[in-house]
Protein backbone atom coordinates (compact mmCIF):
# COMPACT_ATOMS: atom_id res chain seq x y z
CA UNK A 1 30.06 -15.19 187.76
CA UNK A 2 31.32 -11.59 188.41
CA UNK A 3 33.42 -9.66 187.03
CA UNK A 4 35.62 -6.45 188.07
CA UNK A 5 36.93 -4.33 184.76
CA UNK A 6 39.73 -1.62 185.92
CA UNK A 7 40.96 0.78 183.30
CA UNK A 8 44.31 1.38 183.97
CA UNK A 9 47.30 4.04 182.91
CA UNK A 10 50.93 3.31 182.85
CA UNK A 11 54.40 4.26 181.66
CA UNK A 12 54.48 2.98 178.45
CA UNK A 13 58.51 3.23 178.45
CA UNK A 14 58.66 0.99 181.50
CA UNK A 15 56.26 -1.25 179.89
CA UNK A 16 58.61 -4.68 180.23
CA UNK A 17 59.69 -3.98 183.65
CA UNK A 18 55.93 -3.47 184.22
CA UNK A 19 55.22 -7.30 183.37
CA UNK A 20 58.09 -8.76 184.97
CA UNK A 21 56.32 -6.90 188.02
CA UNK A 22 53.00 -8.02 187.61
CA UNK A 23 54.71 -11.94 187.22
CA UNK A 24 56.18 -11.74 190.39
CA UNK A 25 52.45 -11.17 192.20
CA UNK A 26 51.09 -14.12 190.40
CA UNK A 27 51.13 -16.13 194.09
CA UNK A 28 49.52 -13.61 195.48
CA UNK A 29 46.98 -13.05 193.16
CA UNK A 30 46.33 -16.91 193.11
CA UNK A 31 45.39 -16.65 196.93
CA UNK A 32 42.69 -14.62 195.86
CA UNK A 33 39.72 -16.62 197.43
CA UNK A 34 36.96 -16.98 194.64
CA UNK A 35 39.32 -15.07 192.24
CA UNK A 36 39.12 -17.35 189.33
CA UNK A 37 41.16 -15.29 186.26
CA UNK A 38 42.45 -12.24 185.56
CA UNK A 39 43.43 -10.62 182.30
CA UNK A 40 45.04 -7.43 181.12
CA UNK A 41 44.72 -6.46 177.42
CA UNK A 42 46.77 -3.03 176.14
CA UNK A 43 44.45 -1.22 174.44
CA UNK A 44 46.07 1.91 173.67
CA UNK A 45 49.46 3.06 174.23
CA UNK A 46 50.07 3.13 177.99
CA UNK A 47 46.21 2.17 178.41
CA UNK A 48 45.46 -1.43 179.78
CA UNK A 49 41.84 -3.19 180.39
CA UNK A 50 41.78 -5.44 183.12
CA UNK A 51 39.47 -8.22 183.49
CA UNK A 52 39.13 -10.14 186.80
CA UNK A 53 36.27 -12.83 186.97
CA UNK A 54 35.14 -13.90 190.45
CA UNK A 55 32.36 -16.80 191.38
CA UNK A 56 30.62 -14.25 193.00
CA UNK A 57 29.85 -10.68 194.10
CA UNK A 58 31.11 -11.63 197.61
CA UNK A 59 34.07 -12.89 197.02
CA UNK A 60 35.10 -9.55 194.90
CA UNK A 61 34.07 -7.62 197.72
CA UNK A 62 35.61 -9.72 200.07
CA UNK A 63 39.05 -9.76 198.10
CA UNK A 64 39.03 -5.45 197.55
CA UNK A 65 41.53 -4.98 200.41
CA UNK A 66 44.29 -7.34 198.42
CA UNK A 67 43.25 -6.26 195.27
CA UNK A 68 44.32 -2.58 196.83
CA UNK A 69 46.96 -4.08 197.96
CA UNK A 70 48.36 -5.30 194.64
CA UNK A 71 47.61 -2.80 192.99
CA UNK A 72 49.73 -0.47 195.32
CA UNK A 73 52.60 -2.71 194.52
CA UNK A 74 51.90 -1.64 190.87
CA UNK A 75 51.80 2.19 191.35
CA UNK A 76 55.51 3.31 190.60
CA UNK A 77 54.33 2.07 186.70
CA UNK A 78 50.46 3.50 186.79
CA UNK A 79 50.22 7.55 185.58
CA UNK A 80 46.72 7.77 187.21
CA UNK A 81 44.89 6.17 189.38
CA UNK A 82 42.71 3.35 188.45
CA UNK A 83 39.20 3.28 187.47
CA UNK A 84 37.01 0.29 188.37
CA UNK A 85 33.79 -0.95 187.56
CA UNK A 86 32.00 -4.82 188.48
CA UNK A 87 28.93 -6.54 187.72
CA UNK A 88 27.20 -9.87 187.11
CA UNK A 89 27.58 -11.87 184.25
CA UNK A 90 24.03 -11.58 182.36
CA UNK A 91 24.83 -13.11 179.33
CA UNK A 92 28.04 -15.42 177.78
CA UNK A 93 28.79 -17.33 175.08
């Protein structure tokens, strides 16, 4: 397993409309070739965690170019740009 973690900004007064956003690229996401989850928890206010877990370190590389993609489609709601880091799994529970 592999996982990508983005910290991400946003407008925390378009918040909803960010979601409803981020819904309608679900399909896309899903085409994701070895993409098996993603997650986004809100850990401050306009701060958000993303998780996405791959089944390897070449499919993450392999999917950066829609992952770009994507998150292009999010920028109107991000107030910086993202900041990304990935790694193998070395230990889970």
């Amino acid at each position: 397993m592999y996982y990508r973690v983005t910290n991400l900004s946003f407008d925390v007064s378009r918040r909803d409309e960010f979601i409803a956003h981020a819904d309608t690229l679900r399909d896309e996401m899903k085409s994701i070739n070895g993409l098996e989850s993603v997650r986004m928890c809100e850990v401050g206010e306009g701060e958000l965690v993303g998780m996405a877990r791959y089944d390897s370190e070449k499919s993450a590389t392999a999917a950066q170019p829609q992952v770009q993609s994507i998150l292009g489609q999010l920028a109107d709601f991000m107030t910086g740009p993202p900041d990304s880091r990935a790694g193998s799994v070395i230990w889970e529970m």
